[in-house]
ModelCIF file with pLDDT and N, C-alpha, C, O atoms, coordinates in Angstrom:
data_MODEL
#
_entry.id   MODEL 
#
_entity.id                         1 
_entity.type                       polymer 
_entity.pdbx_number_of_molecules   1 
#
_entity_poly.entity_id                      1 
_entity_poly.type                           'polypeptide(L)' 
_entity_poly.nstd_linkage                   no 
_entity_poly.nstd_monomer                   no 
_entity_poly.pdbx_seq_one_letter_code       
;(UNK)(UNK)(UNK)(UNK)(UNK)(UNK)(UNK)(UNK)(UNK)(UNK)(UNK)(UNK)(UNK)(UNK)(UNK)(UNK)
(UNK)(UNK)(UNK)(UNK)(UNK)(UNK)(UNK)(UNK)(UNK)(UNK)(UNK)(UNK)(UNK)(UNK)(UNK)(UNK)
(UNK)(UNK)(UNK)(UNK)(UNK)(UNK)(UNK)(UNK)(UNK)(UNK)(UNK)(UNK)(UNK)(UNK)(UNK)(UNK)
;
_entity_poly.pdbx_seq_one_letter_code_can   XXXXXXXXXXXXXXXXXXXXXXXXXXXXXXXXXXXXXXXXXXXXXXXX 
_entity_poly.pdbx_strand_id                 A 
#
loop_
_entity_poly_seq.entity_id 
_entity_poly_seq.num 
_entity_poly_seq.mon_id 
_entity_poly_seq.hetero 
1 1  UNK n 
1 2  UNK n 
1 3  UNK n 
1 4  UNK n 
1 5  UNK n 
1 6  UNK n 
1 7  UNK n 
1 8  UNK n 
1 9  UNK n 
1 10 UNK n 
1 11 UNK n 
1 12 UNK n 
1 13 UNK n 
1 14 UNK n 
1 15 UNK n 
1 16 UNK n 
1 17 UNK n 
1 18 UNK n 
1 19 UNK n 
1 20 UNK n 
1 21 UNK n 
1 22 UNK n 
1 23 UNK n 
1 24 UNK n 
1 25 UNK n 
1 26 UNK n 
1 27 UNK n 
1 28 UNK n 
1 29 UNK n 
1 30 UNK n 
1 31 UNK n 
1 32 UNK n 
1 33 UNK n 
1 34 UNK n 
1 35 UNK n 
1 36 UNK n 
1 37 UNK n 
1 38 UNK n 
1 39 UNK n 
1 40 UNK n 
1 41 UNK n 
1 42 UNK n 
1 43 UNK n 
1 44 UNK n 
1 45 UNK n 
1 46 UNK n 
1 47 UNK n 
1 48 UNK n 
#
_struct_asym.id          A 
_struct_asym.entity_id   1 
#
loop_
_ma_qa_metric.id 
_ma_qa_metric.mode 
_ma_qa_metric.name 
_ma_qa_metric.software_group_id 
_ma_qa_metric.type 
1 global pLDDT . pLDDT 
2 local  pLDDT . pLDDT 
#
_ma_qa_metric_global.metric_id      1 
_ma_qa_metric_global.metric_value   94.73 
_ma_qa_metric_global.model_id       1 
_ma_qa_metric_global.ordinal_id     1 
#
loop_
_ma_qa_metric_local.label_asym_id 
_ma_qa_metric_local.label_comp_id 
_ma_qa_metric_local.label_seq_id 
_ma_qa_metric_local.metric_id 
_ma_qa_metric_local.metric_value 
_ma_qa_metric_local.model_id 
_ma_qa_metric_local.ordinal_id 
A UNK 1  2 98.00 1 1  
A UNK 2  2 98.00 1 2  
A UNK 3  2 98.00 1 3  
A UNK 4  2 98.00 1 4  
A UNK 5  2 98.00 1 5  
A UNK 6  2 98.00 1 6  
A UNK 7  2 98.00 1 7  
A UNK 8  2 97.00 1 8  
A UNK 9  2 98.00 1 9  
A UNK 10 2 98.00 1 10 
A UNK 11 2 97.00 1 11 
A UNK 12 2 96.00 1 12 
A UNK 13 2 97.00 1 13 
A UNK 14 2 97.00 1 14 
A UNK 15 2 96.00 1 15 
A UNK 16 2 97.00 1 16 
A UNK 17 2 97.00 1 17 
A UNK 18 2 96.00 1 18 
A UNK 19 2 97.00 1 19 
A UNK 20 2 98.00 1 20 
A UNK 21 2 98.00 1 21 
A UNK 22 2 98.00 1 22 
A UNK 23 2 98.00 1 23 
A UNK 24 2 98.00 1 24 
A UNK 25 2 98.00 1 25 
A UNK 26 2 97.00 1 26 
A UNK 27 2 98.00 1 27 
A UNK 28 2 98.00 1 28 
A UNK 29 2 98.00 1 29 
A UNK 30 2 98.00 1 30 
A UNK 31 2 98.00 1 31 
A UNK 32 2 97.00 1 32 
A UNK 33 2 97.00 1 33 
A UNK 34 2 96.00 1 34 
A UNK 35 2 95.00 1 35 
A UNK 36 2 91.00 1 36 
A UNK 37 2 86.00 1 37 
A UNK 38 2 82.00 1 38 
A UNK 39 2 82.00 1 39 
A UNK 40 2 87.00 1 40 
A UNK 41 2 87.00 1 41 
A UNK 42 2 84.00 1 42 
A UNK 43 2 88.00 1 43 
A UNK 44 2 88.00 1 44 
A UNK 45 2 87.00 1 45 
A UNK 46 2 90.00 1 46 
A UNK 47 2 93.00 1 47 
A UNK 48 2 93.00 1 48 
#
loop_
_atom_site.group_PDB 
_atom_site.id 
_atom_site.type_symbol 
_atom_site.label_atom_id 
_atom_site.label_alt_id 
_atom_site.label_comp_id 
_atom_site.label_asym_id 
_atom_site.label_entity_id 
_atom_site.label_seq_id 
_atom_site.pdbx_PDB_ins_code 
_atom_site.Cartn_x 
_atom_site.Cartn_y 
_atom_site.Cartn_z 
_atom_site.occupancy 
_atom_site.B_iso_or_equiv 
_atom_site.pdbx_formal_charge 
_atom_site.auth_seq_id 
_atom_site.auth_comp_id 
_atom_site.auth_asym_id 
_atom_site.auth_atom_id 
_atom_site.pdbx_PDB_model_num 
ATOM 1   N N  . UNK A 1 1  ? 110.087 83.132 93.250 1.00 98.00 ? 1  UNK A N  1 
ATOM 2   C CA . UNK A 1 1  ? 109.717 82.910 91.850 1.00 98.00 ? 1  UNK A CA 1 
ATOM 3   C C  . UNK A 1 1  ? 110.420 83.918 90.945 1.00 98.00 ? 1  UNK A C  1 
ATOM 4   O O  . UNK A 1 1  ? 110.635 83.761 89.744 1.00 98.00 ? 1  UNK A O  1 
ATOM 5   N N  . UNK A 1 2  ? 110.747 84.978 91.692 1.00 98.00 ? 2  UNK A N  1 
ATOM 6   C CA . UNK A 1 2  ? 111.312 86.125 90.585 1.00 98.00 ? 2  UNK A CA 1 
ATOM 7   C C  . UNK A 1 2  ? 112.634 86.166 90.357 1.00 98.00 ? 2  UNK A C  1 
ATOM 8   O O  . UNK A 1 2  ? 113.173 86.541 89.316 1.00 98.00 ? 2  UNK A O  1 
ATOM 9   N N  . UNK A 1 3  ? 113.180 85.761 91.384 1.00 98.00 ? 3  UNK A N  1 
ATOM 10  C CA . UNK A 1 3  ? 114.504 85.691 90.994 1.00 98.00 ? 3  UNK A CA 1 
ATOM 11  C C  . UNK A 1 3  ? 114.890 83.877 90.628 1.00 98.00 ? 3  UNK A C  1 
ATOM 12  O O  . UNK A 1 3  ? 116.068 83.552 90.475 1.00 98.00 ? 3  UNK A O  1 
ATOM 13  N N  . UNK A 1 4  ? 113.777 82.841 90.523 1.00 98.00 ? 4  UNK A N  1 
ATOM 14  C CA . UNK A 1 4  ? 114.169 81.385 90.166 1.00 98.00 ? 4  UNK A CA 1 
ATOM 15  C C  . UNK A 1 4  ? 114.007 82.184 87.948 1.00 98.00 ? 4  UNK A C  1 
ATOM 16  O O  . UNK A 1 4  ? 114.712 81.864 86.991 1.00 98.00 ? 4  UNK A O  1 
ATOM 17  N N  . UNK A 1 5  ? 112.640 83.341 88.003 1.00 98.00 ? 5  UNK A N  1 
ATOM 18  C CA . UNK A 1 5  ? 113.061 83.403 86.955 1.00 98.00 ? 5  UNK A CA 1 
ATOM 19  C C  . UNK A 1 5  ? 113.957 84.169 86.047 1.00 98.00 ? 5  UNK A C  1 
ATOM 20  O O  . UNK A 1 5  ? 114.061 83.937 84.843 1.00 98.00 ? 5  UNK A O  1 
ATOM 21  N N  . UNK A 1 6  ? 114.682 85.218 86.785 1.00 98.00 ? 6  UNK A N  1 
ATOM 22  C CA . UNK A 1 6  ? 115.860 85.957 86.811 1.00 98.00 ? 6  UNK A CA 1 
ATOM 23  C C  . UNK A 1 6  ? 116.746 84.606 86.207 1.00 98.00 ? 6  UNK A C  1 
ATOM 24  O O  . UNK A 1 6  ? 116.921 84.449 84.999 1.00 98.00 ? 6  UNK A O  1 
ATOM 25  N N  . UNK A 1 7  ? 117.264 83.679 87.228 1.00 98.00 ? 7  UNK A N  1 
ATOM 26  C CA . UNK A 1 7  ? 118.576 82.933 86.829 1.00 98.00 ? 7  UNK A CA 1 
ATOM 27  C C  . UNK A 1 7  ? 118.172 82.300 85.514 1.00 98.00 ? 7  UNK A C  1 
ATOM 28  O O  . UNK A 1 7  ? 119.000 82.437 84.613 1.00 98.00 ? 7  UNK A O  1 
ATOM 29  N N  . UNK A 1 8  ? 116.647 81.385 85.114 1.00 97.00 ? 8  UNK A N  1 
ATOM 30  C CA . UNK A 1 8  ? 116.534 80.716 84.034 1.00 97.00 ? 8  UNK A CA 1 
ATOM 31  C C  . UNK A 1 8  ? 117.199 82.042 83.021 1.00 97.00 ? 8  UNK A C  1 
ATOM 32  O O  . UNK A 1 8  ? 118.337 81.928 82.565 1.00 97.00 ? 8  UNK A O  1 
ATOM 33  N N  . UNK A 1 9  ? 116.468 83.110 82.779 1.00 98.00 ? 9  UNK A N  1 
ATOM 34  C CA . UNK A 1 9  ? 117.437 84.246 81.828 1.00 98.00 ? 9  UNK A CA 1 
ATOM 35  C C  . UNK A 1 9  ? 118.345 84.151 81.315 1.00 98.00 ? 9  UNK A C  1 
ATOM 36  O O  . UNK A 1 9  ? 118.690 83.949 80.151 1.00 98.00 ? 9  UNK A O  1 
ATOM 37  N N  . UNK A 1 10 ? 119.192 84.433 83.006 1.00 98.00 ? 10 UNK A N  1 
ATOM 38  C CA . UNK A 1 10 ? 120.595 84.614 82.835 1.00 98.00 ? 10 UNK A CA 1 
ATOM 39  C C  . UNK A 1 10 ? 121.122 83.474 82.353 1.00 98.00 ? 10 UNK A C  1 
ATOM 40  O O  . UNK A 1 10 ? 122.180 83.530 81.726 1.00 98.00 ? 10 UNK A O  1 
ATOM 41  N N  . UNK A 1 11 ? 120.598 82.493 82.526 1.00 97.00 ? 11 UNK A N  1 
ATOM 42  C CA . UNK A 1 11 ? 121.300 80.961 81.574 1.00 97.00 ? 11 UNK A CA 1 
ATOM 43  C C  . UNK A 1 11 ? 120.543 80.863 80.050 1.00 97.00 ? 11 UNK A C  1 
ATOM 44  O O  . UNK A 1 11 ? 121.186 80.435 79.091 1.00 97.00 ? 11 UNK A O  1 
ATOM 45  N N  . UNK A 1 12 ? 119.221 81.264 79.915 1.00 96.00 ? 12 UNK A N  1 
ATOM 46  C CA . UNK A 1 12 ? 119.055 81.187 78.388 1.00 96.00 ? 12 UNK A CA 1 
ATOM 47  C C  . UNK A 1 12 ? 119.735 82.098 77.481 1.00 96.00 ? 12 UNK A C  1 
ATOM 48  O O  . UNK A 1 12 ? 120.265 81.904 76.387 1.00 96.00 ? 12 UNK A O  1 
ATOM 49  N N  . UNK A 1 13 ? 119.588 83.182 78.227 1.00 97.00 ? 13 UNK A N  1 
ATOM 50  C CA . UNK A 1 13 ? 120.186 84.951 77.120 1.00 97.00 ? 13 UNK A CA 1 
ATOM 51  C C  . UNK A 1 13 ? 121.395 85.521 77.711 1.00 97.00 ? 13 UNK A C  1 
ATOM 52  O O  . UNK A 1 13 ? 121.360 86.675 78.139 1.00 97.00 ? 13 UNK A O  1 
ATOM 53  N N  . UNK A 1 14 ? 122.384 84.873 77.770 1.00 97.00 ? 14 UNK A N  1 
ATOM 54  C CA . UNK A 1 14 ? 123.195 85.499 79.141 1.00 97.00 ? 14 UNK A CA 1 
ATOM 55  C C  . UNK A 1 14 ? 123.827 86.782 78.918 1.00 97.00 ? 14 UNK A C  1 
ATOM 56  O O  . UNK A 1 14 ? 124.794 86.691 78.162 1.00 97.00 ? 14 UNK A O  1 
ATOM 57  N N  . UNK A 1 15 ? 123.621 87.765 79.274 1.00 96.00 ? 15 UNK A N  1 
ATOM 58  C CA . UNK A 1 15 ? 124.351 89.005 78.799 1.00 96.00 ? 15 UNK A CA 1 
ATOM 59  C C  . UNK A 1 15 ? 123.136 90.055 78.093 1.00 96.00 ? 15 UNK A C  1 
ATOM 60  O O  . UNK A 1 15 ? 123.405 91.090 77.483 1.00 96.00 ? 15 UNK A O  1 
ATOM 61  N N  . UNK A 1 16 ? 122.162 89.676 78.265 1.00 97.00 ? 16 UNK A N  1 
ATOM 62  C CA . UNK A 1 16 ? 120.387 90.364 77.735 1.00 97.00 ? 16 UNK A CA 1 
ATOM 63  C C  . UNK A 1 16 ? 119.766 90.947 78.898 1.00 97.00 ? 16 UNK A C  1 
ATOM 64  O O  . UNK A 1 16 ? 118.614 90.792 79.302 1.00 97.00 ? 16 UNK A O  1 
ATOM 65  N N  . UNK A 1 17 ? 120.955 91.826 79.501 1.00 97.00 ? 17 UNK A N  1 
ATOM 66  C CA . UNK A 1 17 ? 119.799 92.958 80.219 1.00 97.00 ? 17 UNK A CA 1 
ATOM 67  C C  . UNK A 1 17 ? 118.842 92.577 80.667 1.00 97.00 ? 17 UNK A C  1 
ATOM 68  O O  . UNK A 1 17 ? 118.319 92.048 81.648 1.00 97.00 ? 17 UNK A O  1 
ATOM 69  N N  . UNK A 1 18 ? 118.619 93.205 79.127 1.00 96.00 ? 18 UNK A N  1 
ATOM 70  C CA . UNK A 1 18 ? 116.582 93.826 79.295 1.00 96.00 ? 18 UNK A CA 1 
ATOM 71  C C  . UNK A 1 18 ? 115.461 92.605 79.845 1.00 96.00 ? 18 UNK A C  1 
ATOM 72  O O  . UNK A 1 18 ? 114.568 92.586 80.692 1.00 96.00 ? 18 UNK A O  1 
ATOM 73  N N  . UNK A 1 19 ? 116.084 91.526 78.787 1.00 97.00 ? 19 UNK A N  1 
ATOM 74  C CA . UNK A 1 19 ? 115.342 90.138 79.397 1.00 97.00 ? 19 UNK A CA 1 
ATOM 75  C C  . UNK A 1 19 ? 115.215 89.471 80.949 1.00 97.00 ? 19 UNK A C  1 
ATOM 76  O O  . UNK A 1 19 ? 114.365 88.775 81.503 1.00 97.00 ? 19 UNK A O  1 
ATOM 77  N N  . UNK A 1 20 ? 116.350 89.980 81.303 1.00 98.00 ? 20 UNK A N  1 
ATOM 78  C CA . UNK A 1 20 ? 116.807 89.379 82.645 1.00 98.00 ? 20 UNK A CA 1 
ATOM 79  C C  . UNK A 1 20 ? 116.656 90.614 83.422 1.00 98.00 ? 20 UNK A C  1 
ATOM 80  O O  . UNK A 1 20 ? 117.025 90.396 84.576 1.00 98.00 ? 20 UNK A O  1 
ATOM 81  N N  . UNK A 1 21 ? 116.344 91.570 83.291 1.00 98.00 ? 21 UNK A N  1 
ATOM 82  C CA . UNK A 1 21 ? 115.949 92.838 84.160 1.00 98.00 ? 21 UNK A CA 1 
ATOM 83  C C  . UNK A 1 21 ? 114.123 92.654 84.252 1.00 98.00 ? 21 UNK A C  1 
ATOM 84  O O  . UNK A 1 21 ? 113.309 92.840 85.157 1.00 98.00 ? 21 UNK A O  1 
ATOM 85  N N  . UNK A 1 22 ? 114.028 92.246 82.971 1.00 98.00 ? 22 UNK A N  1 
ATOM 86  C CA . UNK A 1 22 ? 112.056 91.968 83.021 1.00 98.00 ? 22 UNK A CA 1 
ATOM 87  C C  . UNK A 1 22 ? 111.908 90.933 83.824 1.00 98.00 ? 22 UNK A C  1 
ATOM 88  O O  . UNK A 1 22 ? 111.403 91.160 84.923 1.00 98.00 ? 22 UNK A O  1 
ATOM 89  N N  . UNK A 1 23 ? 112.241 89.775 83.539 1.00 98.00 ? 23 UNK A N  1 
ATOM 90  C CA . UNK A 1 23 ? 112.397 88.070 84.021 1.00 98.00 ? 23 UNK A CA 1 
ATOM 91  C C  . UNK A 1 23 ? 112.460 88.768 85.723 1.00 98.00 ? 23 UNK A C  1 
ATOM 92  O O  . UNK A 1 23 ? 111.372 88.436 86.194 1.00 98.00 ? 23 UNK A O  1 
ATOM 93  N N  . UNK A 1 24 ? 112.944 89.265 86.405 1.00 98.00 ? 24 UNK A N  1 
ATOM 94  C CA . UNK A 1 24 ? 113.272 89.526 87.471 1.00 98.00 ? 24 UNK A CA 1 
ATOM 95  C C  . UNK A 1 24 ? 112.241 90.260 88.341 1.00 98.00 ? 24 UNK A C  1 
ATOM 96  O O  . UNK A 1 24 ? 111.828 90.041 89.480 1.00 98.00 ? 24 UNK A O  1 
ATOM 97  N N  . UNK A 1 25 ? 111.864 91.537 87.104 1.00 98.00 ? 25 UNK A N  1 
ATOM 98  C CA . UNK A 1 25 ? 110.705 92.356 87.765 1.00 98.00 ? 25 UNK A CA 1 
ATOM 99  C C  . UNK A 1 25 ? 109.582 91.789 87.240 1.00 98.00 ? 25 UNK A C  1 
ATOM 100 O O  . UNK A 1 25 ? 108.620 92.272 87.837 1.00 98.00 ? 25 UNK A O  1 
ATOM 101 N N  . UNK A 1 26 ? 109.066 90.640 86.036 1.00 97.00 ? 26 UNK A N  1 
ATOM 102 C CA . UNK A 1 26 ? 107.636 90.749 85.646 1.00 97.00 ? 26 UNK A CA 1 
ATOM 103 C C  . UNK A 1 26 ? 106.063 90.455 86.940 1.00 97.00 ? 26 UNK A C  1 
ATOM 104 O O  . UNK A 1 26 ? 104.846 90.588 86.810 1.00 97.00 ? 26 UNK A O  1 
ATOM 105 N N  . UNK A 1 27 ? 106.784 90.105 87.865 1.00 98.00 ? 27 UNK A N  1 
ATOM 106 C CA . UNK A 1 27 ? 105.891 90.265 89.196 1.00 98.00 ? 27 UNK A CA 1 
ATOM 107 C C  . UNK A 1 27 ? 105.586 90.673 90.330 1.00 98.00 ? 27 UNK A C  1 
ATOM 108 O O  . UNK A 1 27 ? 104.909 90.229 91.257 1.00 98.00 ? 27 UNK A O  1 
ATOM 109 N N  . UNK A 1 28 ? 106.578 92.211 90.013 1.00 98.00 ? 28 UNK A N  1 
ATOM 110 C CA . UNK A 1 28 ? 106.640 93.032 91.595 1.00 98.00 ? 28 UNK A CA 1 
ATOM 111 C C  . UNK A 1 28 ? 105.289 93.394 91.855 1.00 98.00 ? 28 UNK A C  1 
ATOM 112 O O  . UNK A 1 28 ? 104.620 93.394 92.888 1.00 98.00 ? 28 UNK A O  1 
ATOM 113 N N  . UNK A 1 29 ? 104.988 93.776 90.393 1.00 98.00 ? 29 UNK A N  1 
ATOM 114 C CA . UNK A 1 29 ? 103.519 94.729 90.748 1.00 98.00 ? 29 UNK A CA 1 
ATOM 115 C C  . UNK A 1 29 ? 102.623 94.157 91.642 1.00 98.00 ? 29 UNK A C  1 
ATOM 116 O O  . UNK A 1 29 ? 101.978 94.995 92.273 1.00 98.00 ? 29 UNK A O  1 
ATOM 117 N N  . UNK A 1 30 ? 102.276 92.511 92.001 1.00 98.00 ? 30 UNK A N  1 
ATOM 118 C CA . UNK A 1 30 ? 102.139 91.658 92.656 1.00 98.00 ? 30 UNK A CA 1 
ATOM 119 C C  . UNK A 1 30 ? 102.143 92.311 94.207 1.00 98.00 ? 30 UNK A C  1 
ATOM 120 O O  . UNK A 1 30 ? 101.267 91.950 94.994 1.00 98.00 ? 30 UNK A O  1 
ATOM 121 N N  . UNK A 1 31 ? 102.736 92.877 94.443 1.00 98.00 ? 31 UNK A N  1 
ATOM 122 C CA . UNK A 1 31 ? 102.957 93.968 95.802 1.00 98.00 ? 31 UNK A CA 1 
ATOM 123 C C  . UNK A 1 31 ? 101.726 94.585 95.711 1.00 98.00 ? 31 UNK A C  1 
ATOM 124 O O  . UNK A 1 31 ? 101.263 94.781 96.835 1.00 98.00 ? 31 UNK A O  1 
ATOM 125 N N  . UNK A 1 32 ? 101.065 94.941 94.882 1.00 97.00 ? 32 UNK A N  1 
ATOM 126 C CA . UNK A 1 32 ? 99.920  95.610 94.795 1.00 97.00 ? 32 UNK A CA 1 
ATOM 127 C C  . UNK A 1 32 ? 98.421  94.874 94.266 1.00 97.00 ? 32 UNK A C  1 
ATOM 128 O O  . UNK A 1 32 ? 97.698  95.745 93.783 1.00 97.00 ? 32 UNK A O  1 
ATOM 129 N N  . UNK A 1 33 ? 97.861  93.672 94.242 1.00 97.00 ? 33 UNK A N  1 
ATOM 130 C CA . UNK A 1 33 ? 97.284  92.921 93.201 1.00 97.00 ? 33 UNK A CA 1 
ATOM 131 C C  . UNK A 1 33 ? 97.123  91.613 94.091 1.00 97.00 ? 33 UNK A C  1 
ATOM 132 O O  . UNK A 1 33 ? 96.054  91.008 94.161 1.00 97.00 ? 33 UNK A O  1 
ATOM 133 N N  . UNK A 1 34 ? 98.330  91.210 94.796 1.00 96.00 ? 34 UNK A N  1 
ATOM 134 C CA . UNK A 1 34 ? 98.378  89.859 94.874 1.00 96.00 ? 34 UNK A CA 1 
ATOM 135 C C  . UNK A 1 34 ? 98.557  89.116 94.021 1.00 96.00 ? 34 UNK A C  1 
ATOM 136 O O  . UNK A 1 34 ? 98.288  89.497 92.882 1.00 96.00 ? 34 UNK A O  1 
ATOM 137 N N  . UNK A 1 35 ? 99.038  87.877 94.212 1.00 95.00 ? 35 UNK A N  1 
ATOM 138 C CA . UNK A 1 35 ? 99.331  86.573 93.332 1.00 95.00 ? 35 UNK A CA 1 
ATOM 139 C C  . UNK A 1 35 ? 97.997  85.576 93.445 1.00 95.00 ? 35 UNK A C  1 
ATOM 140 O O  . UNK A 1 35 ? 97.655  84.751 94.292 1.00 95.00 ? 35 UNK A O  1 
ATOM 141 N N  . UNK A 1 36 ? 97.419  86.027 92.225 1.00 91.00 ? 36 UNK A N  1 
ATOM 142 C CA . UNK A 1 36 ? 95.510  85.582 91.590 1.00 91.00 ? 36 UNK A CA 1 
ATOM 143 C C  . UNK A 1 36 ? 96.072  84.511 90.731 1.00 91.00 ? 36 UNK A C  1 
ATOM 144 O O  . UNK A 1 36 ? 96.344  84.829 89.572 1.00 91.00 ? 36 UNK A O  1 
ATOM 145 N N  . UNK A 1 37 ? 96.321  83.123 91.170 1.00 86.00 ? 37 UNK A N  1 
ATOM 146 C CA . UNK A 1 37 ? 96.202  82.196 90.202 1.00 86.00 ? 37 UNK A CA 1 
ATOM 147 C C  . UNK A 1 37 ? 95.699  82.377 88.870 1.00 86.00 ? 37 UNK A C  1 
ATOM 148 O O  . UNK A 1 37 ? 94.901  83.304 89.008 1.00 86.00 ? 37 UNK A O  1 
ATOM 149 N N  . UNK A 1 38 ? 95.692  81.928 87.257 1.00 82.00 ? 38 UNK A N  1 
ATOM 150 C CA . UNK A 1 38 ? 95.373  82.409 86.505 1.00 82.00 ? 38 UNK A CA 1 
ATOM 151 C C  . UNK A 1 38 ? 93.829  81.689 86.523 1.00 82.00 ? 38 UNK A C  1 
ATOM 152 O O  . UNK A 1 38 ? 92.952  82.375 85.997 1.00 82.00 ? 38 UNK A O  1 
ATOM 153 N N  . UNK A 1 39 ? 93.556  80.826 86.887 1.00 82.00 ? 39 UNK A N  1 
ATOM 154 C CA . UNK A 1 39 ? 91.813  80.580 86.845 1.00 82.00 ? 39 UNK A CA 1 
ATOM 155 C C  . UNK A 1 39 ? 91.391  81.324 87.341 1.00 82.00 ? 39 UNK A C  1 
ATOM 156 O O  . UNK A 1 39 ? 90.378  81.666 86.731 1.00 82.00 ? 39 UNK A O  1 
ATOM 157 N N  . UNK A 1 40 ? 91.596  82.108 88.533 1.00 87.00 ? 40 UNK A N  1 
ATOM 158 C CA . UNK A 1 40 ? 90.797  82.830 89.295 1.00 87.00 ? 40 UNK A CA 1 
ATOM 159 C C  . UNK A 1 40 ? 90.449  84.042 88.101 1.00 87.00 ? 40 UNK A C  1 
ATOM 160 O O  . UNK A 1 40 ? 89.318  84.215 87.648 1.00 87.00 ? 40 UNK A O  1 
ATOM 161 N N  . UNK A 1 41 ? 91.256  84.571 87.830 1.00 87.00 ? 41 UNK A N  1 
ATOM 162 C CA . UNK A 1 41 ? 91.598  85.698 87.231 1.00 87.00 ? 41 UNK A CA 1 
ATOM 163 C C  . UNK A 1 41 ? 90.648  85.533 85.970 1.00 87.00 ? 41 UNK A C  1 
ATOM 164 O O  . UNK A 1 41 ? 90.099  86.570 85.596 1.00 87.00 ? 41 UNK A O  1 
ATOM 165 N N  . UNK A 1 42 ? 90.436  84.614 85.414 1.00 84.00 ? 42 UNK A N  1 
ATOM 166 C CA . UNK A 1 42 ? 89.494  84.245 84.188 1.00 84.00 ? 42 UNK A CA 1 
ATOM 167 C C  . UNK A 1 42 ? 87.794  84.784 84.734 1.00 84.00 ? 42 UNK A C  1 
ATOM 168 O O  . UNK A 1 42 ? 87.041  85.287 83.900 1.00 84.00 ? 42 UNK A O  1 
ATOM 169 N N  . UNK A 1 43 ? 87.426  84.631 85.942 1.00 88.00 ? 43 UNK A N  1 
ATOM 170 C CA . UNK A 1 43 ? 86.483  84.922 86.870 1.00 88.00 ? 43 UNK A CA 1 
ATOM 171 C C  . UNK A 1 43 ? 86.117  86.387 87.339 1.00 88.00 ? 43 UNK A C  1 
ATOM 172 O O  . UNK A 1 43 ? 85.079  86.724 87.908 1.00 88.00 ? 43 UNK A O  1 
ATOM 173 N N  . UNK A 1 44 ? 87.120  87.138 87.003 1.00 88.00 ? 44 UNK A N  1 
ATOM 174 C CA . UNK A 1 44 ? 87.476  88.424 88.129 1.00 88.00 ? 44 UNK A CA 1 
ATOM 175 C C  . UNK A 1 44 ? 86.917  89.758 86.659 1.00 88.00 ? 44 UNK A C  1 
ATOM 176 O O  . UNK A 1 44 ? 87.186  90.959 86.660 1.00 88.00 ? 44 UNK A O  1 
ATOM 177 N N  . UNK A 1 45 ? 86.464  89.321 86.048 1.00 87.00 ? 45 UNK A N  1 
ATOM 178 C CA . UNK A 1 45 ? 85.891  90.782 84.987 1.00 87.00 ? 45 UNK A CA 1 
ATOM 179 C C  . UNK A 1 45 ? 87.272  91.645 84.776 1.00 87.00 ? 45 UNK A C  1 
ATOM 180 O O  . UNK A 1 45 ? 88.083  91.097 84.029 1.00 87.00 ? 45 UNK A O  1 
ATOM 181 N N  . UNK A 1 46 ? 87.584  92.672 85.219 1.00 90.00 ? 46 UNK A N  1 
ATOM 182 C CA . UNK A 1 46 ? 88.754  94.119 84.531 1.00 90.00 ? 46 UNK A CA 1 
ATOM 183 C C  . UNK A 1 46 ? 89.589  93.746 85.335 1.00 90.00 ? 46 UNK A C  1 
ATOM 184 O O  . UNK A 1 46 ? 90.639  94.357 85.139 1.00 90.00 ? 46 UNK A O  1 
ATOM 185 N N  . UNK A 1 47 ? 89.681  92.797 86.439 1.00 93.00 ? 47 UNK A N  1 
ATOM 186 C CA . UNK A 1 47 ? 90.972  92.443 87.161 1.00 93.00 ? 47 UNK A CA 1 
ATOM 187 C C  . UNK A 1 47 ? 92.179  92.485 86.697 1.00 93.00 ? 47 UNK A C  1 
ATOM 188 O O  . UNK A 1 47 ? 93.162  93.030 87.198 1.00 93.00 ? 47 UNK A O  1 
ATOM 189 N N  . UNK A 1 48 ? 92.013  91.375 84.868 1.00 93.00 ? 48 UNK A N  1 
ATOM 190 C CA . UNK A 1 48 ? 94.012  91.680 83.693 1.00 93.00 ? 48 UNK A CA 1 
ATOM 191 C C  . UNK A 1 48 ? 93.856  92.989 83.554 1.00 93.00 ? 48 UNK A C  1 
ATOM 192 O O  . UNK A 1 48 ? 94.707  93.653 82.962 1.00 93.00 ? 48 UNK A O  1 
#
């Protein structure tokens, strides 16, 4: 998923870094958290 959204980036902003450096990392932290569907997460109190 992180790098399918890395490439969308690099084809919308091409040459935008920062966008495509975020787009790439916005779900490492996920390493730590897990991947919580967003309903769940509506459920979970201080979980966001």
């Amino acid at each position: 998923h992180s790098v399918l959204c890395k490439r969308v980036a690099t084809y919308l902003w091409p040459g935008n870094t920062q966008v495509i450096a975020r787009a790439a990392a916005h779900d490492l932290h996920e390493a730590y958290t897990g991947d919580i569907p967003g309903p769940a997460k509506n459920h979970l109190g201080a979980f966001r």
